[in-house]
Every structure is written in C-alpha cells, then in structure tokens.
Protein backbone atom coordinates (compact mmCIF):
# COMPACT_ATOMS: atom_id res chain seq x y z
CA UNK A 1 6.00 14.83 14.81
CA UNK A 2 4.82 14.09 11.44
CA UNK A 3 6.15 17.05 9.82
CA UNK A 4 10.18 15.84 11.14
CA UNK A 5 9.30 12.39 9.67
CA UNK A 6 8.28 13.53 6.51
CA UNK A 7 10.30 16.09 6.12
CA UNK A 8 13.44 13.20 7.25
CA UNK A 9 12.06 10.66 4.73
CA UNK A 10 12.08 13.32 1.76
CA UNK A 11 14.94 14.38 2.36
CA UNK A 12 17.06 10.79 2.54
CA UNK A 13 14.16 8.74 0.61
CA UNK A 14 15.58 9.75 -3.48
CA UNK A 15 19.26 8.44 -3.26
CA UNK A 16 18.24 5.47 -1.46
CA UNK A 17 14.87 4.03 -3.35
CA UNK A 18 17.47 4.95 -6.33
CA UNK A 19 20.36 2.71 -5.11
CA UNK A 20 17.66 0.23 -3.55
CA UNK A 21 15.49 -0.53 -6.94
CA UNK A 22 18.86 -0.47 -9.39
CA UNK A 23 20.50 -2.88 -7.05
CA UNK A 24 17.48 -5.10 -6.79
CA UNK A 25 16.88 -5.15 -10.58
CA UNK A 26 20.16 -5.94 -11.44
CA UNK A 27 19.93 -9.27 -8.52
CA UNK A 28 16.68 -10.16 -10.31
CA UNK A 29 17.38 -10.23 -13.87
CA UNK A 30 21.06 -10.44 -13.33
CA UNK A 31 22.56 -12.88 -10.59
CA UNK A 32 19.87 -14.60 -9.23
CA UNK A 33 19.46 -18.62 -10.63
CA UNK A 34 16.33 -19.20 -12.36
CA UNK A 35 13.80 -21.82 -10.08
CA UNK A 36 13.66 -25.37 -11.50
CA UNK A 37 9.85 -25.89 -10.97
CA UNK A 38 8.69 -22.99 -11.80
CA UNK A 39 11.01 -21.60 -14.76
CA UNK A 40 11.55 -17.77 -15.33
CA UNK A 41 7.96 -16.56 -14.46
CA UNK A 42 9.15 -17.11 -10.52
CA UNK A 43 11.24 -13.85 -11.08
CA UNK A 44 7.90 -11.93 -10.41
CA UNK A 45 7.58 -13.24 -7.02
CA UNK A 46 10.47 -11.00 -6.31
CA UNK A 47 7.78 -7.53 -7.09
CA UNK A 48 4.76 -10.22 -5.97
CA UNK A 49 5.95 -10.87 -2.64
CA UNK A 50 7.41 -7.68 -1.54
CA UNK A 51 4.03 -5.67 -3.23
CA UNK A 52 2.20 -7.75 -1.21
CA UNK A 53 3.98 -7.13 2.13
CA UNK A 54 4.38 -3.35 1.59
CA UNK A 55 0.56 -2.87 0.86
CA UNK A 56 0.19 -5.49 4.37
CA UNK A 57 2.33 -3.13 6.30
CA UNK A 58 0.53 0.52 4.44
CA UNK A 59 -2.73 -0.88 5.43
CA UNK A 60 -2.22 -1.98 9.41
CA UNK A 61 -0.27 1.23 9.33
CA UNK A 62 -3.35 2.63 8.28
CA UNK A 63 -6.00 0.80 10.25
CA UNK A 64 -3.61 1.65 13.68
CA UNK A 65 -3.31 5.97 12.59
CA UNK A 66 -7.02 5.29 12.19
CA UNK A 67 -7.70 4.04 15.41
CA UNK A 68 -5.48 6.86 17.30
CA UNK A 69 -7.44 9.46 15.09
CA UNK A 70 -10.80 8.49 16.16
CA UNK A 71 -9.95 8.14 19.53
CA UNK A 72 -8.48 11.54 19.58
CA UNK A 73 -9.74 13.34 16.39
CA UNK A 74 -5.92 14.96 15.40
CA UNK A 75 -6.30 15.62 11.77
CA UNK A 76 -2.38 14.57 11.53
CA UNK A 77 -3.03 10.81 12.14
CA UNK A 78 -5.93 10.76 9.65
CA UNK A 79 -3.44 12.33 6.96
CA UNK A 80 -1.31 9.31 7.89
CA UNK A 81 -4.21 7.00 7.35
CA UNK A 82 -5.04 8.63 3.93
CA UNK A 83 -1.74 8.76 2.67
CA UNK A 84 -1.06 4.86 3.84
CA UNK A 85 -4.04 3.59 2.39
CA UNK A 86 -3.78 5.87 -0.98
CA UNK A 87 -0.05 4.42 -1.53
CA UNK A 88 -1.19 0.96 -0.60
CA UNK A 89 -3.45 0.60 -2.88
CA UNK A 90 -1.05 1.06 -5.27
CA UNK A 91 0.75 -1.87 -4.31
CA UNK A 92 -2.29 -4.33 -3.47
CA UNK A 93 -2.92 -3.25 -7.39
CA UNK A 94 0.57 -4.83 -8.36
CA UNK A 95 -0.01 -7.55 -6.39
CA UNK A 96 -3.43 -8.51 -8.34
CA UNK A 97 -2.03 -7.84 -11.75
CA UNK A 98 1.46 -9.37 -10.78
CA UNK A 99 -0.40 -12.59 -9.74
CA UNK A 100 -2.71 -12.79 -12.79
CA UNK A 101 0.42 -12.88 -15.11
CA UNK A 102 2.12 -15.88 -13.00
CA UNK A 103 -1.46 -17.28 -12.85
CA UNK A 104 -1.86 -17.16 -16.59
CA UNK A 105 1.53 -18.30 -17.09
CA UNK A 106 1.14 -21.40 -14.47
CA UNK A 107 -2.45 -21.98 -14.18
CA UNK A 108 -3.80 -21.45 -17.51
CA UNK A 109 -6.26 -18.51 -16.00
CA UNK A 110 -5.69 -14.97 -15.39
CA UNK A 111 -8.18 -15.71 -12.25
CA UNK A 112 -9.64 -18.41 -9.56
CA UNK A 113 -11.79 -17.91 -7.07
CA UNK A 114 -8.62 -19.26 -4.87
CA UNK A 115 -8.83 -18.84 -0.16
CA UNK A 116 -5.82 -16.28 -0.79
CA UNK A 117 -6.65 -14.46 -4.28
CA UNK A 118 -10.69 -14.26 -2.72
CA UNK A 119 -9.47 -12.90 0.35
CA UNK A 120 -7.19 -10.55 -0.69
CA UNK A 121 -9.78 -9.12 -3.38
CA UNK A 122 -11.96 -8.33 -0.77
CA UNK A 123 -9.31 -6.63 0.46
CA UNK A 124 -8.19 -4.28 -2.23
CA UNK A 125 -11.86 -3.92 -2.38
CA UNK A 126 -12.42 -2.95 1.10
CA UNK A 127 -9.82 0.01 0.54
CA UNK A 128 -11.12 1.04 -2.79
CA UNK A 129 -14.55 1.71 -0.65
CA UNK A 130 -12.52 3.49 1.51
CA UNK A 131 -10.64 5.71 -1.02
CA UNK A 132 -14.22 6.11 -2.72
CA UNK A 133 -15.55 7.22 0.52
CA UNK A 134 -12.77 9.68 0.74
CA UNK A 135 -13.23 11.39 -2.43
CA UNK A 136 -17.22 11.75 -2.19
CA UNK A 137 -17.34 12.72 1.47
CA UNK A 138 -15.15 16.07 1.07
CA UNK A 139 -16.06 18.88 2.96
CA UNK A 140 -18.26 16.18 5.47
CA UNK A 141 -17.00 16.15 8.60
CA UNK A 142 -18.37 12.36 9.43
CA UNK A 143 -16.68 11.25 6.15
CA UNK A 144 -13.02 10.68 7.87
CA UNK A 145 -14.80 8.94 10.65
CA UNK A 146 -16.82 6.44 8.66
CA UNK A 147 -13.47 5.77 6.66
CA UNK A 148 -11.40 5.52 9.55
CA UNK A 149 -14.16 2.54 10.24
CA UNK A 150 -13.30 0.73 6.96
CA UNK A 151 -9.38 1.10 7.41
CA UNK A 152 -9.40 -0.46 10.74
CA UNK A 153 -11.50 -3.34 9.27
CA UNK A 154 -9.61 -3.89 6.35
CA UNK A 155 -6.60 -4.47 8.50
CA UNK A 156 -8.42 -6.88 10.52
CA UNK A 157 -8.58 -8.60 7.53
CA UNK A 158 -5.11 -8.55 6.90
CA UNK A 159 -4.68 -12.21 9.20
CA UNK A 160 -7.44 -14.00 7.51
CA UNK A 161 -5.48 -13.09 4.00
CA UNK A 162 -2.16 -14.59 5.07
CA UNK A 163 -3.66 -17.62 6.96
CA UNK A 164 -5.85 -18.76 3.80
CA UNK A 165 -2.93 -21.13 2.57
CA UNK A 166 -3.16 -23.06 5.98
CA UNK A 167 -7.21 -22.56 6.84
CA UNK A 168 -8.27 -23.65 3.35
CA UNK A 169 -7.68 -26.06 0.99
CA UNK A 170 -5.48 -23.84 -1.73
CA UNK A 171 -3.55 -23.80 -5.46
CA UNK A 172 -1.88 -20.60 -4.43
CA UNK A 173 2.52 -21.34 -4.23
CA UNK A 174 4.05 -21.60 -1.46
CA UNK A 175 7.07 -19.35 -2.34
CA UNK A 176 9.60 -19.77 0.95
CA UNK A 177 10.58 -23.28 1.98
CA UNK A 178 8.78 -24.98 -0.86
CA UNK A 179 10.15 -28.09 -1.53
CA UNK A 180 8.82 -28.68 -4.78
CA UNK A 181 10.30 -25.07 -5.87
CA UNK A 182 10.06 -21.44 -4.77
CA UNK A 183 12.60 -19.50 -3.14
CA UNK A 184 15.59 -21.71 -1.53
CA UNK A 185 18.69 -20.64 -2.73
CA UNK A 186 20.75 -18.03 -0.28
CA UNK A 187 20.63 -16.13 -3.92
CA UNK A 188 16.89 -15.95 -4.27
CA UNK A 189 16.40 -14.95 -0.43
CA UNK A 190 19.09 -12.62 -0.64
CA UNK A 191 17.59 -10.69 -4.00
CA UNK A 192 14.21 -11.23 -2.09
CA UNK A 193 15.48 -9.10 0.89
CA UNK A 194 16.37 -6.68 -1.87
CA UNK A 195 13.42 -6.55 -3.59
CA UNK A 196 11.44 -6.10 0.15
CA UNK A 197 14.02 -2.75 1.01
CA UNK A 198 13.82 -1.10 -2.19
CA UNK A 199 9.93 -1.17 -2.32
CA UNK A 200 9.50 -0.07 1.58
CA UNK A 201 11.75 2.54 1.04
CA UNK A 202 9.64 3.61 -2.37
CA UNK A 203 6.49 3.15 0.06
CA UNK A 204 7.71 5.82 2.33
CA UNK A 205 9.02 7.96 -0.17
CA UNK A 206 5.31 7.99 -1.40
CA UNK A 207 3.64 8.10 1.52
CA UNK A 208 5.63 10.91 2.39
CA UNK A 209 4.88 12.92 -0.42
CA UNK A 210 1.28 11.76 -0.22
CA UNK A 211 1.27 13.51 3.30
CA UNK A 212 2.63 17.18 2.44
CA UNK A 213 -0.01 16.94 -0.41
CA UNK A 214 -2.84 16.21 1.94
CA UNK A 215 -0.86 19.16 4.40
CA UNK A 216 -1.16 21.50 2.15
CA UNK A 217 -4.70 20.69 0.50
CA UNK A 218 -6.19 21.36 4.22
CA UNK A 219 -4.14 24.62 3.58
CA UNK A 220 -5.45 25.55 0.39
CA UNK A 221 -9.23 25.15 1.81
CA UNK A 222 -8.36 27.44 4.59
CA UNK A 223 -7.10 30.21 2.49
CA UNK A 224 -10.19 29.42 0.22
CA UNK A 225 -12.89 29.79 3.08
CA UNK A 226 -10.94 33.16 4.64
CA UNK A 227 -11.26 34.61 0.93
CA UNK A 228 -14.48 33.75 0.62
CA UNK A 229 -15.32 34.80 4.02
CA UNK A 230 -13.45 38.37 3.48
CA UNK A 231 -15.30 38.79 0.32
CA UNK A 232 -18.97 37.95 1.77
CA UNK A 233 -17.69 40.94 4.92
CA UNK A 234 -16.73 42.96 2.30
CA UNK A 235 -20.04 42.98 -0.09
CA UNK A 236 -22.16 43.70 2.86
CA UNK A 237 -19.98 46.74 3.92
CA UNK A 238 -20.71 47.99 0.98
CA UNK A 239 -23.99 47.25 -0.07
C-alpha cells in the first residue's frame, strides 16, 4: 500500500508543487491587495498560515500511523510516522521563524510568552524530542515504540494549540474574519487557498521522498548484517 502511494505521489508530485508554488507566488506578491491594518507584513500569513496547517496535518498524520504501528508493529506505518514528523518539523520551523518576523515587525519583539506561540513551542519541542529520540535509539528495538509514544502525544496537543486564541486571554491575530484586518477580501482567501495547495502538495512530495529513504535505509542495514554475518561464517571456516 505504501509503496503505490509513494510511488503515485513521486511520480505526479514535481509538475504540480511546480505549477502550485509559481502560481501562489505570483497571487501573493502579484494580485493580491495589501491589508489596511496590518500593511505589507500580512503577506507572510499566506506561508504562516498554510506552514502551520501542513505541519497540523504531518503531525496527526503522524500521531494516527503511530498508533496503527504500535498496535500492530508493521514497520511500514512507523516509516509513515518518521517521514510525517521529519517533514513536519520542517514546517512547524517556518511557522516559528515566519511568526517572529511579523512579531518583530508588529509587536516590537521577535518573542512573547503568548497561549498560542507557548503552546505551539511545546509543540515543535515535543517533536524535536521525538526526532532526537529517533536518531539516538538506532539499532534499539524499543526506540520506535517510545517515539511512537511522543508522536501520538504531540498530536493530542494539536487541539489545545488551535483553541489557545479562545481558552486564553491572547495578542496573537486573528487572520480570517477579523474585523479590524486580516484576510477578507475574496482575493486574499483565494491566494490563501493557493498558498494551502501548493505547500500540501510540497508536504507530500517530501514525505514521499522521506519514505523511500527510510525504505531503503532498512535495506541497506540488511545487506550490512548478511555481509557481516557471511564474513563472521566465513572466518571460522577457515580458521
């Protein structure tokens, strides 16, 4: 199953992320209307926003092939968690530096302890672990299980980090529907759209690639242990 879907998504991913992110660029620098309130720094909610749901999506995705793996132990559905949370972190990584450039531009800070910027640190923070965990544990066969731990519970997470605007008192924008600025015109939400298709589509180009890599690590190890394996049978055959 995995290797038709990745296999599918390499194949159609290129000329589409290509169309996607020249079209998108061209709608964000090009034809959208700059925002009263906020003035041209509200152009990087359009790689803010979409970041931010992309790395949302990678890391449920994650947290879900985490579950299934630990529940049934297929080595296939903890690639998929890898490979989600490896290519997610890339984009929770935008969306901290992305926000510290609006929030030195608008706040005056390149950081406050805001609900949604503490949450989501913890967050990125909870997957760095995890990618940490990944790198040290190689070679342990409890390492995927304790990480498959920390995926699932940093996309429990994931609800608390979207509902900090409403459950605490917050500076963090309101981008859709704001009435004192943020994305209203058909323009915006149309370059918005946009912006959310061509970085998916980059997502699964990545993850994609992420997951023949992984493939074809557990391949190299294999050949590894049979040569060293062969070599060990040899040398005592002729000692």
């Amino acid at each position: 199953m995995f290797r038709k879907a990745e296999n599918l998504i390499l194949k159609l991913s290129p000329p589409l992320v290509a169309v996607a992110v020249l079209v998108s660029s061209l709608a964000v620098f090009m034809w959208v209307p700059t925002d009263k309130a906020l003035g041209i720094s509200q152009r990087i909610f359009y790689y803010h926003v979409p970041a931010a749901s992309t790395c949302f999506a990678a890391f449920i995705g994650a947290g879900l092939a985490s579950a299934i793996f630990l529940k049934t132990r297929n080595e296939q559905w903890d690639h998929a968690a890898h490979a989600a949370a490896g290519v997610g972190m890339v984009y929770a990584t935008i969306v901290l530096i992305t926000g510290s450039i609006w929030a030195r531009t608008a706040w005056g800070t390149w950081w406050t302890w805001d609900a949604r910027l503490t949450t989501f640190l913890i967050l990125w923070l909870i997957y760095a672990v995890y990618l940490l965990l990944r790198a040290f544990s190689q070679g342990n066969e409890m390492g995927p299980r304790y990480a498959a731990v920390l995926a699932i519970a940093g996309a429990v997470n994931i609800p608390l980090v979207m509902m900090a605007t409403r459950l605490w008192r917050t500076i963090h924008p309101k981008v859709i529907n704001n009435p004192q600025g943020g994305i209203q015109d058909p323009r915006m939400i149309a370059t918005l759209v946009l912006s959310m298709v061509a970085l998916f589509t980059l997502f699964l180009w990545l993850w994609a690639l992420r997951m023949r890599m992984l493939r074809l690590g557990d391949r190299v190890e294999l050949l590894l242990a049979d040569h060293y394996q062969s070599s060990q049978t040899f040398s005592r055959s002729n000692g």
